[in-house]
C-alpha atoms as a PDB file:
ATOM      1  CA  UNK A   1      16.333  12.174  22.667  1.00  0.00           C
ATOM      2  CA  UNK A   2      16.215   9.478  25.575  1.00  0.00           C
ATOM      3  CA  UNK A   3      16.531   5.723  24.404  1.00  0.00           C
ATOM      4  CA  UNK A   4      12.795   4.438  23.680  1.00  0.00           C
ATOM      5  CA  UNK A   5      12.102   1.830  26.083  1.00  0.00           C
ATOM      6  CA  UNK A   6       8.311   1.131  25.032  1.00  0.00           C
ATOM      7  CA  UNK A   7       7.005  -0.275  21.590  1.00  0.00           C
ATOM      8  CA  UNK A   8       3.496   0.582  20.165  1.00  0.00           C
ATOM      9  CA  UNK A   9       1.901  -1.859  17.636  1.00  0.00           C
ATOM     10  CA  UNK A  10      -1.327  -0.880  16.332  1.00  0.00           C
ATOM     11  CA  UNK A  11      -0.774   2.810  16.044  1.00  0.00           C
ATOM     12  CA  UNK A  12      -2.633   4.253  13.408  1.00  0.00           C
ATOM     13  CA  UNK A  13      -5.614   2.604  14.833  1.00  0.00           C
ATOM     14  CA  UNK A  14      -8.470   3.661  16.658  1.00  0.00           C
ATOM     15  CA  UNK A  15      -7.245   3.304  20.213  1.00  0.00           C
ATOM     16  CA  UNK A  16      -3.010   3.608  18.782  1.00  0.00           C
ATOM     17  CA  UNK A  17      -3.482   7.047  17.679  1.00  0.00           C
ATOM     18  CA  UNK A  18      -5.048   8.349  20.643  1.00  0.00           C
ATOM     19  CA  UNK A  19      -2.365   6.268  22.586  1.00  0.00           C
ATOM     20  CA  UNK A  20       0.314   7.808  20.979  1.00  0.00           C
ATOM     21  CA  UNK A  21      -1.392  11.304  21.370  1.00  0.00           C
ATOM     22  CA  UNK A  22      -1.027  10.413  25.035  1.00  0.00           C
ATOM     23  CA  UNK A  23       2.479   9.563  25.077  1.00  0.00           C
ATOM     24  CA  UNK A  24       3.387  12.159  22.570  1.00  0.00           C
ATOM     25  CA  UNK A  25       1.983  14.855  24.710  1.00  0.00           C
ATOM     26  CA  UNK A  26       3.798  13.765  27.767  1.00  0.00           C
ATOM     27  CA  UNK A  27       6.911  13.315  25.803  1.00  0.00           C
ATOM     28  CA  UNK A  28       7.800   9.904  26.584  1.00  0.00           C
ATOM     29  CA  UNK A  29       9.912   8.577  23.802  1.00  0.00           C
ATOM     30  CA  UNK A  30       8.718   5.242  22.079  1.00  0.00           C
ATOM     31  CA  UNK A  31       9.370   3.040  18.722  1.00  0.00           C
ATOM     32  CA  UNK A  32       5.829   2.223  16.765  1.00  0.00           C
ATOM     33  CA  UNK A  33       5.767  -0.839  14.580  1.00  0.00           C
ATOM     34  CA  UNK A  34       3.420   0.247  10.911  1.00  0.00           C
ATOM     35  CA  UNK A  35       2.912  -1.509   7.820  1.00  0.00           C
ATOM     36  CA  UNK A  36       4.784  -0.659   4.917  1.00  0.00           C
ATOM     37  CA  UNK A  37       0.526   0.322   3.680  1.00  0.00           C
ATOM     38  CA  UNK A  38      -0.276   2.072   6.837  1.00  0.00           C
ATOM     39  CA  UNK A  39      -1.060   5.941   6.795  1.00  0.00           C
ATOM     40  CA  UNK A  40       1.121   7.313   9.276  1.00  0.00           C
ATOM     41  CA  UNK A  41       2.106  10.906   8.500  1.00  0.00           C
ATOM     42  CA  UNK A  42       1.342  12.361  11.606  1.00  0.00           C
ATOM     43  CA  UNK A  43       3.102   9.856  13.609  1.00  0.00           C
ATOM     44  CA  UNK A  44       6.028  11.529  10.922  1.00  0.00           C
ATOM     45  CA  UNK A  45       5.700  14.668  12.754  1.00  0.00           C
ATOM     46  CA  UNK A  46       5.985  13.704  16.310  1.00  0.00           C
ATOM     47  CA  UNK A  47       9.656  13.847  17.590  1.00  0.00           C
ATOM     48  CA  UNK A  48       9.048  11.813  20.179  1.00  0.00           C
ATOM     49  CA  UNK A  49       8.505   8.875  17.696  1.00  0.00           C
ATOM     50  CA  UNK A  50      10.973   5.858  16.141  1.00  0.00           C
ATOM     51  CA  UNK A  51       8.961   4.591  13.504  1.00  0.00           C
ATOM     52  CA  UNK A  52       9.660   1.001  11.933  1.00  0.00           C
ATOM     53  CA  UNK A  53       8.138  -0.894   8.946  1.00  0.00           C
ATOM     54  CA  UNK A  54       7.731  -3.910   9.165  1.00  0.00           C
ATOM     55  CA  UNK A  55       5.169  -6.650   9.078  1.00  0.00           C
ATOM     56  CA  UNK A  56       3.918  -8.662  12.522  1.00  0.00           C
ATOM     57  CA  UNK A  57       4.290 -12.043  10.392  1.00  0.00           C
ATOM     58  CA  UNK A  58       8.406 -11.257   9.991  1.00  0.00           C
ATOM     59  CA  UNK A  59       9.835 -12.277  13.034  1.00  0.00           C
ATOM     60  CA  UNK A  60      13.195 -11.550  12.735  1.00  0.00           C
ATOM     61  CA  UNK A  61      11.994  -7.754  11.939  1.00  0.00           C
ATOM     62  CA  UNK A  62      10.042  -7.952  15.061  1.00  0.00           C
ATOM     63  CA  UNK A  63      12.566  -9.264  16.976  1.00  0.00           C
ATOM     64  CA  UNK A  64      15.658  -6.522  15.593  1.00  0.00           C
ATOM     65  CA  UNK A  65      12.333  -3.628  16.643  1.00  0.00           C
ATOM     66  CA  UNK A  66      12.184  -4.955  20.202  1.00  0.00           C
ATOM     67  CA  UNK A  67      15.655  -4.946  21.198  1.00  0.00           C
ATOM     68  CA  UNK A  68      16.228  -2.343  24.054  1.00  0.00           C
ATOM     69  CA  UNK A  69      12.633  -2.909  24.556  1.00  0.00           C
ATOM     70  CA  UNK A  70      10.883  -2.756  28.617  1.00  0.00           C
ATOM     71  CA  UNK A  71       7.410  -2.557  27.891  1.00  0.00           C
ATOM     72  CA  UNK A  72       5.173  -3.204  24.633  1.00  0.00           C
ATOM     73  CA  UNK A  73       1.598  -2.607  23.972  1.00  0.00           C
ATOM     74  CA  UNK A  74       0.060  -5.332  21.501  1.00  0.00           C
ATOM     75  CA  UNK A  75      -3.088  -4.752  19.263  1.00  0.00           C
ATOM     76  CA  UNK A  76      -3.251  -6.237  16.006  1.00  0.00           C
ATOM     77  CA  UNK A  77      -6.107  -5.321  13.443  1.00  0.00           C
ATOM     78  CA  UNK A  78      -9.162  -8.232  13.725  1.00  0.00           C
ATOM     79  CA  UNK A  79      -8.764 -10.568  11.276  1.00  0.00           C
ATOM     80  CA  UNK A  80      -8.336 -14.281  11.051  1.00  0.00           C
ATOM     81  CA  UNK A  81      -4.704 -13.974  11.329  1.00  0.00           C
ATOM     82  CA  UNK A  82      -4.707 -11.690  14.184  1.00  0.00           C
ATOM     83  CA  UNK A  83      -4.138 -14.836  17.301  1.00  0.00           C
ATOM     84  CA  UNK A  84      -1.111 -16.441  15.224  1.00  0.00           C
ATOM     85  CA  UNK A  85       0.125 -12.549  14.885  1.00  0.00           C
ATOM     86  CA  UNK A  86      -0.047 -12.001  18.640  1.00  0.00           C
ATOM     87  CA  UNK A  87       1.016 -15.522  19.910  1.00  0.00           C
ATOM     88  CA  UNK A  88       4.257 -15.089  17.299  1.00  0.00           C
ATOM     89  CA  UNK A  89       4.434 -10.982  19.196  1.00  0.00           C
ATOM     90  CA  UNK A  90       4.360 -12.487  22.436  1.00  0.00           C
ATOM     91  CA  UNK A  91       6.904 -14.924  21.816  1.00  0.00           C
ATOM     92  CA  UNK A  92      10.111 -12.444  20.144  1.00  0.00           C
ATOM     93  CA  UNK A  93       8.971 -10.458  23.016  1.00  0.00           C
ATOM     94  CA  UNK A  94      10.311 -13.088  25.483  1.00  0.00           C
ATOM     95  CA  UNK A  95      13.313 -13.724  23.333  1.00  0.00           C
ATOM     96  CA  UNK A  96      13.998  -9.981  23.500  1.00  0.00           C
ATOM     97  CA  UNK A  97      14.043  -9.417  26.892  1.00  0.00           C
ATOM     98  CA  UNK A  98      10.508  -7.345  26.950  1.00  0.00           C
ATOM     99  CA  UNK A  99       9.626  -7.545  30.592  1.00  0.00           C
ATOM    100  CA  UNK A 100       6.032  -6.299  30.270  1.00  0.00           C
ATOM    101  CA  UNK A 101       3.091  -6.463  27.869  1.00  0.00           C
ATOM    102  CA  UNK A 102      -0.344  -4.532  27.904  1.00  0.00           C
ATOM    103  CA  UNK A 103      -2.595  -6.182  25.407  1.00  0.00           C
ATOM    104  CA  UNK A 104      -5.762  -4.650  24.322  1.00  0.00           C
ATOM    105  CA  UNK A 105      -7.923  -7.486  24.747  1.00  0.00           C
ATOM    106  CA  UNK A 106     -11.659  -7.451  25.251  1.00  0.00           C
ATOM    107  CA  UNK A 107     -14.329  -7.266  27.483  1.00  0.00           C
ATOM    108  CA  UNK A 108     -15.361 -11.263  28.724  1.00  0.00           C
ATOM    109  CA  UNK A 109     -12.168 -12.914  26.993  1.00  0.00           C
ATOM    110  CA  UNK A 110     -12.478 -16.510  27.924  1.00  0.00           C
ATOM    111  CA  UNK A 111     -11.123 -19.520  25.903  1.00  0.00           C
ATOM    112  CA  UNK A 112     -14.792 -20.920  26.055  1.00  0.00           C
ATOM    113  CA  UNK A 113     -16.449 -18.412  25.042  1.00  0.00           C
ATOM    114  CA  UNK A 114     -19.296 -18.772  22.262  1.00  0.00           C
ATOM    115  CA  UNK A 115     -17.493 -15.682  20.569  1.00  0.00           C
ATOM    116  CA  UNK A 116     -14.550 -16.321  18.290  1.00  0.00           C
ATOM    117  CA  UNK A 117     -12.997 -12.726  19.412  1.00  0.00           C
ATOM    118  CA  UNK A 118     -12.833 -13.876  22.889  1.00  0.00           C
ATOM    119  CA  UNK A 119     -12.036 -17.252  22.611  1.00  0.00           C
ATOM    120  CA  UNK A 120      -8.373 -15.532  20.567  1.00  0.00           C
ATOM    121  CA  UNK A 121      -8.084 -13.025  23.089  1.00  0.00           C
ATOM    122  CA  UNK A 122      -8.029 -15.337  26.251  1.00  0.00           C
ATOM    123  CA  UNK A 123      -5.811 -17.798  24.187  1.00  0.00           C
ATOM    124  CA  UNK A 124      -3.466 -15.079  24.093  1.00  0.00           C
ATOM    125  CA  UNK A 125      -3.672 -13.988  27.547  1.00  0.00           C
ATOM    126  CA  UNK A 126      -3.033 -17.193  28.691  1.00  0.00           C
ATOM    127  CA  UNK A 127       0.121 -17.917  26.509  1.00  0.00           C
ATOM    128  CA  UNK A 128       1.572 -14.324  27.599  1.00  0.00           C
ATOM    129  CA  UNK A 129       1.162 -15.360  31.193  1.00  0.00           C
ATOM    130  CA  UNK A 130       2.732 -18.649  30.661  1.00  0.00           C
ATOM    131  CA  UNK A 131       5.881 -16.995  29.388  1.00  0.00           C
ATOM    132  CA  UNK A 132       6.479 -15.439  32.173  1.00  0.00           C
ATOM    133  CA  UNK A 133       6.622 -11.639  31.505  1.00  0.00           C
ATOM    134  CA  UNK A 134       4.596  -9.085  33.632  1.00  0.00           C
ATOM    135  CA  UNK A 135       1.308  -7.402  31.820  1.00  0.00           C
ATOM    136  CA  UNK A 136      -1.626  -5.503  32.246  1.00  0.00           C
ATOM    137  CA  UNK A 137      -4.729  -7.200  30.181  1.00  0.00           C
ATOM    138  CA  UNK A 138      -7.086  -4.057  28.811  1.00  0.00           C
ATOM    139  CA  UNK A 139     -10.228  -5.235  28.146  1.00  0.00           C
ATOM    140  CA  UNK A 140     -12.895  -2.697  26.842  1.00  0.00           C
ATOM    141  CA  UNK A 141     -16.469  -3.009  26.602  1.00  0.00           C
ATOM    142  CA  UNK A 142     -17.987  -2.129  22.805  1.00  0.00           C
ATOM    143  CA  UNK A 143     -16.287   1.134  21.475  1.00  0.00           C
ATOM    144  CA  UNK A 144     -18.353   4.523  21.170  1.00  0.00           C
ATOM    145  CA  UNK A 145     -16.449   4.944  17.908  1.00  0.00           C
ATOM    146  CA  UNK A 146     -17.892   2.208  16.223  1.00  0.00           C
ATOM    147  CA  UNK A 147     -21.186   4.008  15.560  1.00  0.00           C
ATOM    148  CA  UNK A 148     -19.009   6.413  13.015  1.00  0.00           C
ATOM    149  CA  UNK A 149     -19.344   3.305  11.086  1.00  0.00           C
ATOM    150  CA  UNK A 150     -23.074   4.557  10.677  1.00  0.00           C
ATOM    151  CA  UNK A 151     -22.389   8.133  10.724  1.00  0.00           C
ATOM    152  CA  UNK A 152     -23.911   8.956   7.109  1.00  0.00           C
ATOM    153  CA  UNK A 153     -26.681   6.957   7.856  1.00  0.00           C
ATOM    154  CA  UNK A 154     -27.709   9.021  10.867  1.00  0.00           C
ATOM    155  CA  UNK A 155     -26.912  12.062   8.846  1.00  0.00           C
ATOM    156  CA  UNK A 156     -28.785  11.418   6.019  1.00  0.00           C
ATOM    157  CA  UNK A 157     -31.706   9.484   7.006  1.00  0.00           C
ATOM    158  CA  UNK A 158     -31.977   9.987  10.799  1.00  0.00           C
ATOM    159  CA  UNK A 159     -31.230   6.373  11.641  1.00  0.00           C
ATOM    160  CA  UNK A 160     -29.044   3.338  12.306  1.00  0.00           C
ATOM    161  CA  UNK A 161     -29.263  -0.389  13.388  1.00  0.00           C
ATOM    162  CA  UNK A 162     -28.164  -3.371  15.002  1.00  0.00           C
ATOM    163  CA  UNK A 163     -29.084  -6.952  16.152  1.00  0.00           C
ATOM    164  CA  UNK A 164     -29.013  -6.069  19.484  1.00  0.00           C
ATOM    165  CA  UNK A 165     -33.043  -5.863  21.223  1.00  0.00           C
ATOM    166  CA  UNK A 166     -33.343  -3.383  24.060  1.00  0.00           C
ATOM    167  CA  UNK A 167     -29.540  -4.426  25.665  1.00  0.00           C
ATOM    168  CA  UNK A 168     -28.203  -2.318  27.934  1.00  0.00           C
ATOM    169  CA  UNK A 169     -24.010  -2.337  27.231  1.00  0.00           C
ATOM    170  CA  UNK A 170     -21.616  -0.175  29.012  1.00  0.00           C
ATOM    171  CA  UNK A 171     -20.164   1.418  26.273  1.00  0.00           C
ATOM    172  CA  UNK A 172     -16.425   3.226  26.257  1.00  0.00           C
ATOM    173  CA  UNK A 173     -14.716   5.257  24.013  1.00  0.00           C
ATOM    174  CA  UNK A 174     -11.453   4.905  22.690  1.00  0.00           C
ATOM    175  CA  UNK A 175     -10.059   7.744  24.571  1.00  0.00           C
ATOM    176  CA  UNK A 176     -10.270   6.220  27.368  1.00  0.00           C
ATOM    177  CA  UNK A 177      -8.726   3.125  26.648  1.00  0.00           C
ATOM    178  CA  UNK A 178      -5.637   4.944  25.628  1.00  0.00           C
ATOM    179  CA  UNK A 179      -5.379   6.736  28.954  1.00  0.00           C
ATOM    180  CA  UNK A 180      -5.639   3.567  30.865  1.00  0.00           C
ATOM    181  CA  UNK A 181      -2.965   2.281  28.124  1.00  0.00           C
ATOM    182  CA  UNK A 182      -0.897   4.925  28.472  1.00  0.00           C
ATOM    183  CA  UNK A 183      -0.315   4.847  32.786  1.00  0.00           C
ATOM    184  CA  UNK A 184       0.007   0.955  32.388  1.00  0.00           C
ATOM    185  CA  UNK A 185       2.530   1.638  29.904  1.00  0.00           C
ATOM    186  CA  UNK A 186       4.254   4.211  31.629  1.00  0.00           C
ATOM    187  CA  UNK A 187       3.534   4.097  35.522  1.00  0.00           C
ATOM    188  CA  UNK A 188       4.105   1.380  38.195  1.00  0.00           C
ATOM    189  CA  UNK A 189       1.572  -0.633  39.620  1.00  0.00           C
ATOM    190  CA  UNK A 190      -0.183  -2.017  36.520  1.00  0.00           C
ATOM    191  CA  UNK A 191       1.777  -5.457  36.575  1.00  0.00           C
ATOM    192  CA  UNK A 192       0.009  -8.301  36.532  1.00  0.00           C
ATOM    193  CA  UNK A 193      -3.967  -6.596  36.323  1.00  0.00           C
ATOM    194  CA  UNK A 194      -6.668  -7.038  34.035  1.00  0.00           C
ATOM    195  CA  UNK A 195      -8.903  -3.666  33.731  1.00  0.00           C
ATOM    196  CA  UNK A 196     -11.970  -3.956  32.541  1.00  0.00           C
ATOM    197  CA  UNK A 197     -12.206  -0.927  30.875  1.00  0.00           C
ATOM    198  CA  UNK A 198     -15.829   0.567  30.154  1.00  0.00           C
ATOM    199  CA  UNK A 199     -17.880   3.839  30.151  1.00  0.00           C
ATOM    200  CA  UNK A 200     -19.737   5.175  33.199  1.00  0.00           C
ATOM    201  CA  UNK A 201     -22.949   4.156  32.485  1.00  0.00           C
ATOM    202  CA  UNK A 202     -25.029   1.331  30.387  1.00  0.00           C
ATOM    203  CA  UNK A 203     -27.259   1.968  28.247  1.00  0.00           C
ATOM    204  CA  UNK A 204     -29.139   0.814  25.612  1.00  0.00           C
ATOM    205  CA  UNK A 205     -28.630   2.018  21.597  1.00  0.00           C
ATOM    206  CA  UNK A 206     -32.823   3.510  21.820  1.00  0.00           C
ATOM    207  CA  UNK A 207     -31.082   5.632  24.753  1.00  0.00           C
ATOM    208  CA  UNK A 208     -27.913   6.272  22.377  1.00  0.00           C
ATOM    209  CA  UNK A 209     -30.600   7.048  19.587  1.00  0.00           C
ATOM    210  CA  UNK A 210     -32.039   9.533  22.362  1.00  0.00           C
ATOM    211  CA  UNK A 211     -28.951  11.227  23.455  1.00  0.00           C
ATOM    212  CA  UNK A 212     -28.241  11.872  19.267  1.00  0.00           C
ATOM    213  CA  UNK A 213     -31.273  13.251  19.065  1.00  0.00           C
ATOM    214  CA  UNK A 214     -31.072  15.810  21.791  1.00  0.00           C
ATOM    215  CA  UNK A 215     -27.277  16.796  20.668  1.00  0.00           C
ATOM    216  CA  UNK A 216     -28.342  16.833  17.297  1.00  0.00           C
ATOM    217  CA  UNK A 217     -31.364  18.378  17.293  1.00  0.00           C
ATOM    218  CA  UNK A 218     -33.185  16.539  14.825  1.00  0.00           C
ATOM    219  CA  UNK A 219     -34.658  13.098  15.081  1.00  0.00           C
ATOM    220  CA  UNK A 220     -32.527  10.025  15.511  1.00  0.00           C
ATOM    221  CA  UNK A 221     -33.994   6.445  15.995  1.00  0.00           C
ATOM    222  CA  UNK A 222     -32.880   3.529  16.258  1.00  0.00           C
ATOM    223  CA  UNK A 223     -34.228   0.472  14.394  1.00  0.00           C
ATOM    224  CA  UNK A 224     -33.084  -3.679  15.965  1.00  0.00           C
ATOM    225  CA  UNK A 225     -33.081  -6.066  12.870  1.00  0.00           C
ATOM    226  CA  UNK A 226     -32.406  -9.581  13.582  1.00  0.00           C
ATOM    227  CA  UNK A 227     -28.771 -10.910  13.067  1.00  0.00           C
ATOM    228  CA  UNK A 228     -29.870 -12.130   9.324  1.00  0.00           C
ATOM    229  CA  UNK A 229     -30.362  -8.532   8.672  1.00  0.00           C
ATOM    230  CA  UNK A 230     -27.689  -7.758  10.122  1.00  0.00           C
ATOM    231  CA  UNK A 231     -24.830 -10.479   8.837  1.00  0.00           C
ATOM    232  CA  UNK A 232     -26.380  -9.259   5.194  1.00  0.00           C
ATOM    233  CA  UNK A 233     -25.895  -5.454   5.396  1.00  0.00           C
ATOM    234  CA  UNK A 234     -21.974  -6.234   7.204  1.00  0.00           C
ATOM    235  CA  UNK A 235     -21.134  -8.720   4.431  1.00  0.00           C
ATOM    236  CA  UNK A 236     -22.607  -6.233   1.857  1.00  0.00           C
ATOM    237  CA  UNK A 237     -20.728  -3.604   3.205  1.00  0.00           C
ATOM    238  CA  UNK A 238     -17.415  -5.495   2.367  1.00  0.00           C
ATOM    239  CA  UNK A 239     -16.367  -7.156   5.697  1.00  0.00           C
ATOM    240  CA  UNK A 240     -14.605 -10.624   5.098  1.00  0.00           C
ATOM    241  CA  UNK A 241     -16.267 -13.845   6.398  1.00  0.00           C
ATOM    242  CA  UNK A 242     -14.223 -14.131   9.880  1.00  0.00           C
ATOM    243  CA  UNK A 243     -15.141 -11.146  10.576  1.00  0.00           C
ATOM    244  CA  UNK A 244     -18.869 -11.211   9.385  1.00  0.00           C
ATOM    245  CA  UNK A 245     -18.891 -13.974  11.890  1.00  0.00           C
ATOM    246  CA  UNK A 246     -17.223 -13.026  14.746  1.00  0.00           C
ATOM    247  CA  UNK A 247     -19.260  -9.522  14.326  1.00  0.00           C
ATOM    248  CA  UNK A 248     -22.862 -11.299  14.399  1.00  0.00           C
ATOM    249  CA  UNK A 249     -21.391 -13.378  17.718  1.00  0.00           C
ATOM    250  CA  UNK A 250     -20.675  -9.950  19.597  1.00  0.00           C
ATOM    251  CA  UNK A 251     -23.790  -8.489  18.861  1.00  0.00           C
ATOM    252  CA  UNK A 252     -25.648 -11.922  20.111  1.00  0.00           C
ATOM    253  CA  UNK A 253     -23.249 -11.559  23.269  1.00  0.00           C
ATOM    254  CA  UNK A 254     -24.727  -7.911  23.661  1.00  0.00           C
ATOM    255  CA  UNK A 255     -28.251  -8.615  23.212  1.00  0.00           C
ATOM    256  CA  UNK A 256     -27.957 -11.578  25.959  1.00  0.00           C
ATOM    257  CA  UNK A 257     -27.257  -8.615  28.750  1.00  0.00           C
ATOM    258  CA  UNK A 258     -23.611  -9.723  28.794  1.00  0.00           C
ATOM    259  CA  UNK A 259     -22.086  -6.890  28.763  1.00  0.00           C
ATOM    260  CA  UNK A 260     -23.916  -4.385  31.292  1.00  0.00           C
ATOM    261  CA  UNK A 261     -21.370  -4.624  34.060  1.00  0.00           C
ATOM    262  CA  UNK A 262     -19.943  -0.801  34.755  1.00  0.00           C
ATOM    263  CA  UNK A 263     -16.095  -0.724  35.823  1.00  0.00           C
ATOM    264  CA  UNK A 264     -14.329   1.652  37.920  1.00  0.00           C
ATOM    265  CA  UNK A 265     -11.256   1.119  35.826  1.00  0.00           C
ATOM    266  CA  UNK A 266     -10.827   4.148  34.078  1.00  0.00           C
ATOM    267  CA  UNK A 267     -11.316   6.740  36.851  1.00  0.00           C
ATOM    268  CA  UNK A 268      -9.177   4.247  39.244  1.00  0.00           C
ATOM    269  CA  UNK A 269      -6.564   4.345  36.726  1.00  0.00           C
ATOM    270  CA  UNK A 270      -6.485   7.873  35.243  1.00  0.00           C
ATOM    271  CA  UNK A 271      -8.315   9.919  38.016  1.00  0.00           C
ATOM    272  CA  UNK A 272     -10.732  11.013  35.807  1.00  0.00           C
ATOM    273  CA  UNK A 273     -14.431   9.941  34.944  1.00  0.00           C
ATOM    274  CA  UNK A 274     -15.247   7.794  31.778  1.00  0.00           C
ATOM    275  CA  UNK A 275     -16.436   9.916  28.486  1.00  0.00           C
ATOM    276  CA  UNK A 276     -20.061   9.625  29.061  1.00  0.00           C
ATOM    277  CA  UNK A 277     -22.119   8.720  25.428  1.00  0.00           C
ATOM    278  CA  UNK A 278     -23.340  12.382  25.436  1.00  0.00           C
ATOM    279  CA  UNK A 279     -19.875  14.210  26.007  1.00  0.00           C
ATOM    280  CA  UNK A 280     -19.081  11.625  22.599  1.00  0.00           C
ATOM    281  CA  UNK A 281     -21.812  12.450  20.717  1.00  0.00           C
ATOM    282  CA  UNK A 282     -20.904  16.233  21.450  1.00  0.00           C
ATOM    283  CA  UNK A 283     -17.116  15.863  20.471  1.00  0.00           C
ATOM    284  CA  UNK A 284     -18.308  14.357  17.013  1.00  0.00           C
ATOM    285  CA  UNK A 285     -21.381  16.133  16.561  1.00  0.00           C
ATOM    286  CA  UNK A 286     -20.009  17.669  13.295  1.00  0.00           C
ATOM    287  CA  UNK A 287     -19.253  13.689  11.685  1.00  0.00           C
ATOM    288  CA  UNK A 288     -23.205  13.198  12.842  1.00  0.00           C
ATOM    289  CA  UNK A 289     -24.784  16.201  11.484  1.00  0.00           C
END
C-alpha cells in the first residue's frame, strides 16, 4: 500500500467516520490517531487504514504519528481540554513538517465571541495561521445529527425541545462536512480558505418538527423551553459543566438569528447540493420511528 501522507484525528466521531468512509471508498491511504478507549473496529477492517493509539495530550506520540505526514485533519471531542489539545496538535504538526491542516471549527468562530466554543475555535485558528502552515478552516453550522440525541423522545412521546424561540438556523449534516473534508484533504485549491459549511436551507426546529411529522407519519411537535429548562434537562442528562455551559451559549447564539446565513460551500466544493433536513429525516427514519 502507498505511504499515508494524511492523518485523521477524531475518527470514530460523528463527522471522522463519515470522513474516513470518504477516503476509504476512494482508497486514499491515511494513518488515524484513536484512544486506547475508542471503539474502532470498523476502522480495523479498512485496508486503507494505519491506525495508532495514542493520546492527543502525549506529544512525543503525536509527534512519532505525524512523521511522513502532508496534510492532517484536527477535531478533538468538546471538552474543556479540547483548545490546549489542539494548540499542543498544531504545534508537533509544525515540528513535523505537516504542511497543511483542515480543522473542523465552527460556524462564527471569533476570539470575542460571547460563546466559549467559538472563542477556542478562533484561538486556534489564529495560532495555526501564525505558524505558518497552509489550512482550510471548516466551519459548520449546527449538525442535523444532533437531534438523534432526542431520538427516543420523538419516538416515544412525539416530541422534543430546545431553548431556541422560532430561530431560523441553517442546519448541515455531518455528511456533508466530511465531503468538504475529504476534497480539502485530498484535492488542490483548498489552501488557505475558510468554508462555511451549512445545509441548503434555514429553517426553524417547528419546521424540523413539521418535516418529522410528514416523514414519519405521526405527529411530531416541537416544544421551546427557556435555557433554565434547558441547562437542567442537559446537566441531568449527564453532560459535564463546560459543556452544560458552552451548550446553553450556542443555543442563545441560535435563538438571536445568528446563524441563518446559507453557504454555497458544500455544492462549490463537492458539486453536489447540501442534504436537505427532509432527505435526513428520511435516511434515519427507522432511529425516529
Amino acid at each position: 500500500m502507498t505511504q499515508a501522507n494524511i492523518l485523521i484525528t477524531g475518527a470514530t466521531g460523528n463527522v471522522g467516520t463519515q470522513l474516513v468512509k470518504r477516503l476509504a471508498a476512494a482508497h486514499v491511504p491515511f494513518k488515524v490517531i484513536v484512544r486506547s478507549n475508542d471503539t474502532n473496529k470498523y476502522l480495523e477492517n479498512i485496508p486503507e487504514a494505519e491506525i495508532i493509539t495514542a493520546d492527543l495530550g502525549d506529544e512525543a506520540a503525536i509527534g512519532k504519528a505525524l512523521r511522513g505526514v502532508e496534510k492532517a485533519f484536527l477535531l478533538t471531542n468538546s471538552s474543556e481540554q479540547a483548545e490546549t489539545l489542539q494548540l499542543n496538535f498544531a504545534a508537533a504538526a509544525q515540528a513535523a513538517g505537516v504542511q497543511h491542516i483542515v480543522k473542523l471549527s465552527q460556524f462564527a468562530a471569533a476570539e470575542q465571541s460571547p460563546v466559549r466554543f467559538l472563542r477556542y475555535h478562533a484561538r486556534v485558528e489564529n495560532r495555526i495561521r501564525e505558524l505558518g502552515m497552509t489550512y482550510t478552516f471548516l466551519r459548520p453550522n449546527l449538525y442535523m445529527q444532533g437531534l438523534l440525541g432526542f431520538k427516543d423522545y420523538i419516538r416515544n412521546d412525539g416530541q422534543f425541545y430546545a431553548a431556541v424561540g422560532n430561530a431560523a438556523i441553517s442546519a448541515v449534516d455531518v455528511r456533508d462536512i466530511a465531503a468538504v473534508a475529504a476534497y480539502a484533504l485530498t484535492k488542490p485549491g483548498h489552501e488557505n480558505k475558510i468554508y462555511d459549511i451549512t445545509g441548503g436551507e434555514a429553517i426553524t426546529h417547528y419546521e424540523m418538527a413539521d418535516i418529522l411529522s410528514r416523514v414519519l407519519g405521526k405527529p411530531v411537535k416541537f416544544i421551546d423551553v427557556t435555557p433554565e429548562q434547558m441547562e437542567g434537562a442537559v446537566r441531568a442528562a449527564g453532560f459535564p459543566e463546560w459543556q452544560v455551559g458552552g451548550l446553553i451559549e450556542d443555543y442563545a447564539h441560535y435563538a438571536r438569528g445568528e446563524a441563518t446565513v446559507v453557504s454555497n460551500a458544500v455544492p462549490e466544493v463537492t458539486g453536489q447540493a447540501a442534504i436537505r433536513f427532509e432527505q435526513f429525516v428520511q435516511d434515519h427514519k427507522t432511529l425516529f420511528a
